[in-house]
C-alpha atoms as a PDB file:
ATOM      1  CA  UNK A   1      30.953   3.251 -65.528  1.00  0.00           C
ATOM      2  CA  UNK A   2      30.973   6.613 -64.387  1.00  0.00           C
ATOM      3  CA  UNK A   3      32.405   8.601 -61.235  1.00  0.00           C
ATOM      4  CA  UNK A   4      29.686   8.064 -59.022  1.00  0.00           C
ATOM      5  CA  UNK A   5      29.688   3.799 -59.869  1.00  0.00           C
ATOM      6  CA  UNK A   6      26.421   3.835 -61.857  1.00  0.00           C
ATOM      7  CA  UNK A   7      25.994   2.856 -65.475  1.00  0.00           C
ATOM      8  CA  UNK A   8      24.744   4.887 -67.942  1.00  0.00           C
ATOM      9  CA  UNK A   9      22.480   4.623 -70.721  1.00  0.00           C
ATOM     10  CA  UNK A  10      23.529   5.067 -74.211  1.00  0.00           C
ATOM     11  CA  UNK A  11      22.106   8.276 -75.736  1.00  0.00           C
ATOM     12  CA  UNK A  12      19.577   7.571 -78.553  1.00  0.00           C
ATOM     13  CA  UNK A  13      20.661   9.464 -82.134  1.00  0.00           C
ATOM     14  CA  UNK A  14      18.354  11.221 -83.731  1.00  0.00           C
ATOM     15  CA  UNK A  15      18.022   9.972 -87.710  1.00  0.00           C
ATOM     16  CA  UNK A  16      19.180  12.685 -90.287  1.00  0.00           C
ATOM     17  CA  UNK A  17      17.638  12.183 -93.593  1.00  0.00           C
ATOM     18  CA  UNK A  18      19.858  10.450 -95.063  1.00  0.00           C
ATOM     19  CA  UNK A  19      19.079   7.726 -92.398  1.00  0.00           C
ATOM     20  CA  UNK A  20      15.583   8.217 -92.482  1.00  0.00           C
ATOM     21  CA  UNK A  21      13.422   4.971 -93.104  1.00  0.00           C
ATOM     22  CA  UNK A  22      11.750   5.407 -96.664  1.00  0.00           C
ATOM     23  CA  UNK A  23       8.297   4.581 -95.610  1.00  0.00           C
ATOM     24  CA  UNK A  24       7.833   3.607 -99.169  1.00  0.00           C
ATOM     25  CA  UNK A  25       9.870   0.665 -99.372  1.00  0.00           C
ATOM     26  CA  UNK A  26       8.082  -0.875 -96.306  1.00  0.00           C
ATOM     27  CA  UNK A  27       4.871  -0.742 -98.226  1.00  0.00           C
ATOM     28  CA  UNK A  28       6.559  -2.030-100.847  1.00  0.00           C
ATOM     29  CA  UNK A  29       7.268  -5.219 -99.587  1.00  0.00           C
ATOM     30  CA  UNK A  30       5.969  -8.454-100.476  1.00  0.00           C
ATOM     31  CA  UNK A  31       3.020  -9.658 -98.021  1.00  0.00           C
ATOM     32  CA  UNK A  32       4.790 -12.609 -97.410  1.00  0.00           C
ATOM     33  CA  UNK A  33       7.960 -11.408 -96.507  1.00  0.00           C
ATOM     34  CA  UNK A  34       5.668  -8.838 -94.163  1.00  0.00           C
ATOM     35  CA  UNK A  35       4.000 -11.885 -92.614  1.00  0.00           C
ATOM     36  CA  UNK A  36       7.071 -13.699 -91.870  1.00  0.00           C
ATOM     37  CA  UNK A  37       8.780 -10.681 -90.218  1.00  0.00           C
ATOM     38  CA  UNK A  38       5.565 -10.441 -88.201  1.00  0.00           C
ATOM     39  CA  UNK A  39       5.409 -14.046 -87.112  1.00  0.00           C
ATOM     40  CA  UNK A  40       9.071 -14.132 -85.823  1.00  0.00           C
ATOM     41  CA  UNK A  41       7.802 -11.359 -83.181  1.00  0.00           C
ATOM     42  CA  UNK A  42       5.970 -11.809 -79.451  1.00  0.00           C
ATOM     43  CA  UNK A  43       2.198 -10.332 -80.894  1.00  0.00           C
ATOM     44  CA  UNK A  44       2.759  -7.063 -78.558  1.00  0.00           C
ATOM     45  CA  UNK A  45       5.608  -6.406 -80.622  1.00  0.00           C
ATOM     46  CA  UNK A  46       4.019  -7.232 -83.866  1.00  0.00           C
ATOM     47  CA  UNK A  47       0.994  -4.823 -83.004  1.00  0.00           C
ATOM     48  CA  UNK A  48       3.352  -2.000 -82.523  1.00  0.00           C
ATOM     49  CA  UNK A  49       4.791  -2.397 -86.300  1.00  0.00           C
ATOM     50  CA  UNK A  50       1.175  -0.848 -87.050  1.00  0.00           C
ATOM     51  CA  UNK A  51       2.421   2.309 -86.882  1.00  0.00           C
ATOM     52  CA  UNK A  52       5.059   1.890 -89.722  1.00  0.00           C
ATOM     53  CA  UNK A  53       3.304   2.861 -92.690  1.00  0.00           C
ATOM     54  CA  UNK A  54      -0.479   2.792 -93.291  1.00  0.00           C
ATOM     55  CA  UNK A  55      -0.020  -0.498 -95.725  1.00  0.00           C
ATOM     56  CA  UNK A  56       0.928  -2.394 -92.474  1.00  0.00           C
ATOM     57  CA  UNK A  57      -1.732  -0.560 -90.007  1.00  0.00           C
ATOM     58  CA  UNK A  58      -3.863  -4.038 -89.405  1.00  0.00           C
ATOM     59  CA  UNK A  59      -0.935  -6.960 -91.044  1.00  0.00           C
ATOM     60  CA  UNK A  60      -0.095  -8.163 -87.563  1.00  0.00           C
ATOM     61  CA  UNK A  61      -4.039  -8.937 -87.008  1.00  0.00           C
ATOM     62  CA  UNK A  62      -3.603 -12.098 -89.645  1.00  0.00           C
ATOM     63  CA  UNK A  63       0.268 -13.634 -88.303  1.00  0.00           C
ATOM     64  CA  UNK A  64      -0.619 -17.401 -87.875  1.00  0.00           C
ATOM     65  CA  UNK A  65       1.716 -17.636 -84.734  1.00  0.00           C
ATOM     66  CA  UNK A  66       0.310 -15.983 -81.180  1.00  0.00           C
ATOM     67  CA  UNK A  67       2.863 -15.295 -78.923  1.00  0.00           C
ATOM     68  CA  UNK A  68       2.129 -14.193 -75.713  1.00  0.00           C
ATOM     69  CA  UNK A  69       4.287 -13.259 -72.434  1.00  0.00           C
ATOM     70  CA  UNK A  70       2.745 -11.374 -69.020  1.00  0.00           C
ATOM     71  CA  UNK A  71       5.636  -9.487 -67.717  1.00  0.00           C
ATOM     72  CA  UNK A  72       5.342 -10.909 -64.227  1.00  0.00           C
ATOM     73  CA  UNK A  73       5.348  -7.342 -62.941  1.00  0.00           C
ATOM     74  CA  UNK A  74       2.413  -6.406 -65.005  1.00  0.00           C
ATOM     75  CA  UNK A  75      -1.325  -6.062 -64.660  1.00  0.00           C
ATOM     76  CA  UNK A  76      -2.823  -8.791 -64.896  1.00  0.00           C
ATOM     77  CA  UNK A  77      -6.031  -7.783 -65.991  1.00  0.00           C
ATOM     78  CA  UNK A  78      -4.780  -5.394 -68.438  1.00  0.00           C
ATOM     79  CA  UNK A  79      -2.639  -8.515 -70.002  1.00  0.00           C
ATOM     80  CA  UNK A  80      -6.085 -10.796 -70.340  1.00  0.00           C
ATOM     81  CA  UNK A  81      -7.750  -7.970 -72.219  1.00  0.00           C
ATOM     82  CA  UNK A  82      -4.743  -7.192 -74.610  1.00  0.00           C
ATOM     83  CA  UNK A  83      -5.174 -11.305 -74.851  1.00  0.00           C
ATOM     84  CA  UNK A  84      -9.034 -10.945 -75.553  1.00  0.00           C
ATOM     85  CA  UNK A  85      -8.340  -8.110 -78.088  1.00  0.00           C
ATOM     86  CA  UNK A  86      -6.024  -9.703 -80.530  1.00  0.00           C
ATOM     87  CA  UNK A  87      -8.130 -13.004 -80.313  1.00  0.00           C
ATOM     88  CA  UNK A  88     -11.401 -10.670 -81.224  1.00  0.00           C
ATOM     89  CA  UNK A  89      -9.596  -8.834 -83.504  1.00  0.00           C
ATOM     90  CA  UNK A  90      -8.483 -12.550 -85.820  1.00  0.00           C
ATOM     91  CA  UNK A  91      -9.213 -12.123 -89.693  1.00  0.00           C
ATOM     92  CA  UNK A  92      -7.237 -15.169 -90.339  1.00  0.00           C
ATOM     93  CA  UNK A  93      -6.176 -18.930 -88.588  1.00  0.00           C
ATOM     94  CA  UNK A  94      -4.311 -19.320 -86.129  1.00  0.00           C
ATOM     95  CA  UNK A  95      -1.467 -21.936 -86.470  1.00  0.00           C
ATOM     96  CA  UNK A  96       0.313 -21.499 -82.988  1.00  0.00           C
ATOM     97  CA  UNK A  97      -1.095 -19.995 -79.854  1.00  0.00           C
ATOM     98  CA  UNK A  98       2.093 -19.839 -76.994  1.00  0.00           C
ATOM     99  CA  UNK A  99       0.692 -18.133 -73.745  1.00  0.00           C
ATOM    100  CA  UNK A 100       3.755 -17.394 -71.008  1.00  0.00           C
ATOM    101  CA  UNK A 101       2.122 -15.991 -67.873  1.00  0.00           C
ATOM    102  CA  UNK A 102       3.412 -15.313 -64.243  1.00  0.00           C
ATOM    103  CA  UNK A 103       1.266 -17.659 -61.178  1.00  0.00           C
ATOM    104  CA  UNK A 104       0.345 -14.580 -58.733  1.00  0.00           C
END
């Protein structure tokens, strides 16, 4: 803690280039590797890996496992059209559909 008894947050680093992902070597990897990675995620989370690398732009659309979770703070409307989406969006089965919301 600090002087005034608050915590603060870590600063972020910035990547230099020899930390830098290589964008290549994501779109190298193996689809199923890809789709595993994916299907450990909540879907939100897997959607957001779209912006990786071009080769994984749409990979999250065809994860077998559905995970979702309304922040109980959250819109709810906005959550049941993120919901809608993803479920309109399917190229592929799914194998497991979890849905966590909050009763309001």
């Amino acid at each position: 803690m600090d002087e005034s008894g608050l915590i603060q947050k870590p600063k972020r680093q910035k990547l230099n280039e020899e930390q830098d992902i290589d964008k290549e070597s994501l779109d190298n990897l193996p689809c199923e590797i890809v789709q595993y990675i994916l299907s450990l995620l909540p879907t939100k989370d897997a959607a957001r890996t779209s912006i990786l690398s071009k080769s994984w732009k749409n990979r999250w659309m065809c994860i077998p496992n559905l995970v979702f979770r309304q922040m109980c703070h959250g819109e709810r409307t906005h959550f049941k059209n993120f919901v809608n989406r993803v479920l309109l969006l399917r190229d592929s089965d799914i194998e497991k559909f979890t849905l966590f919301s909050c009763a309001t």
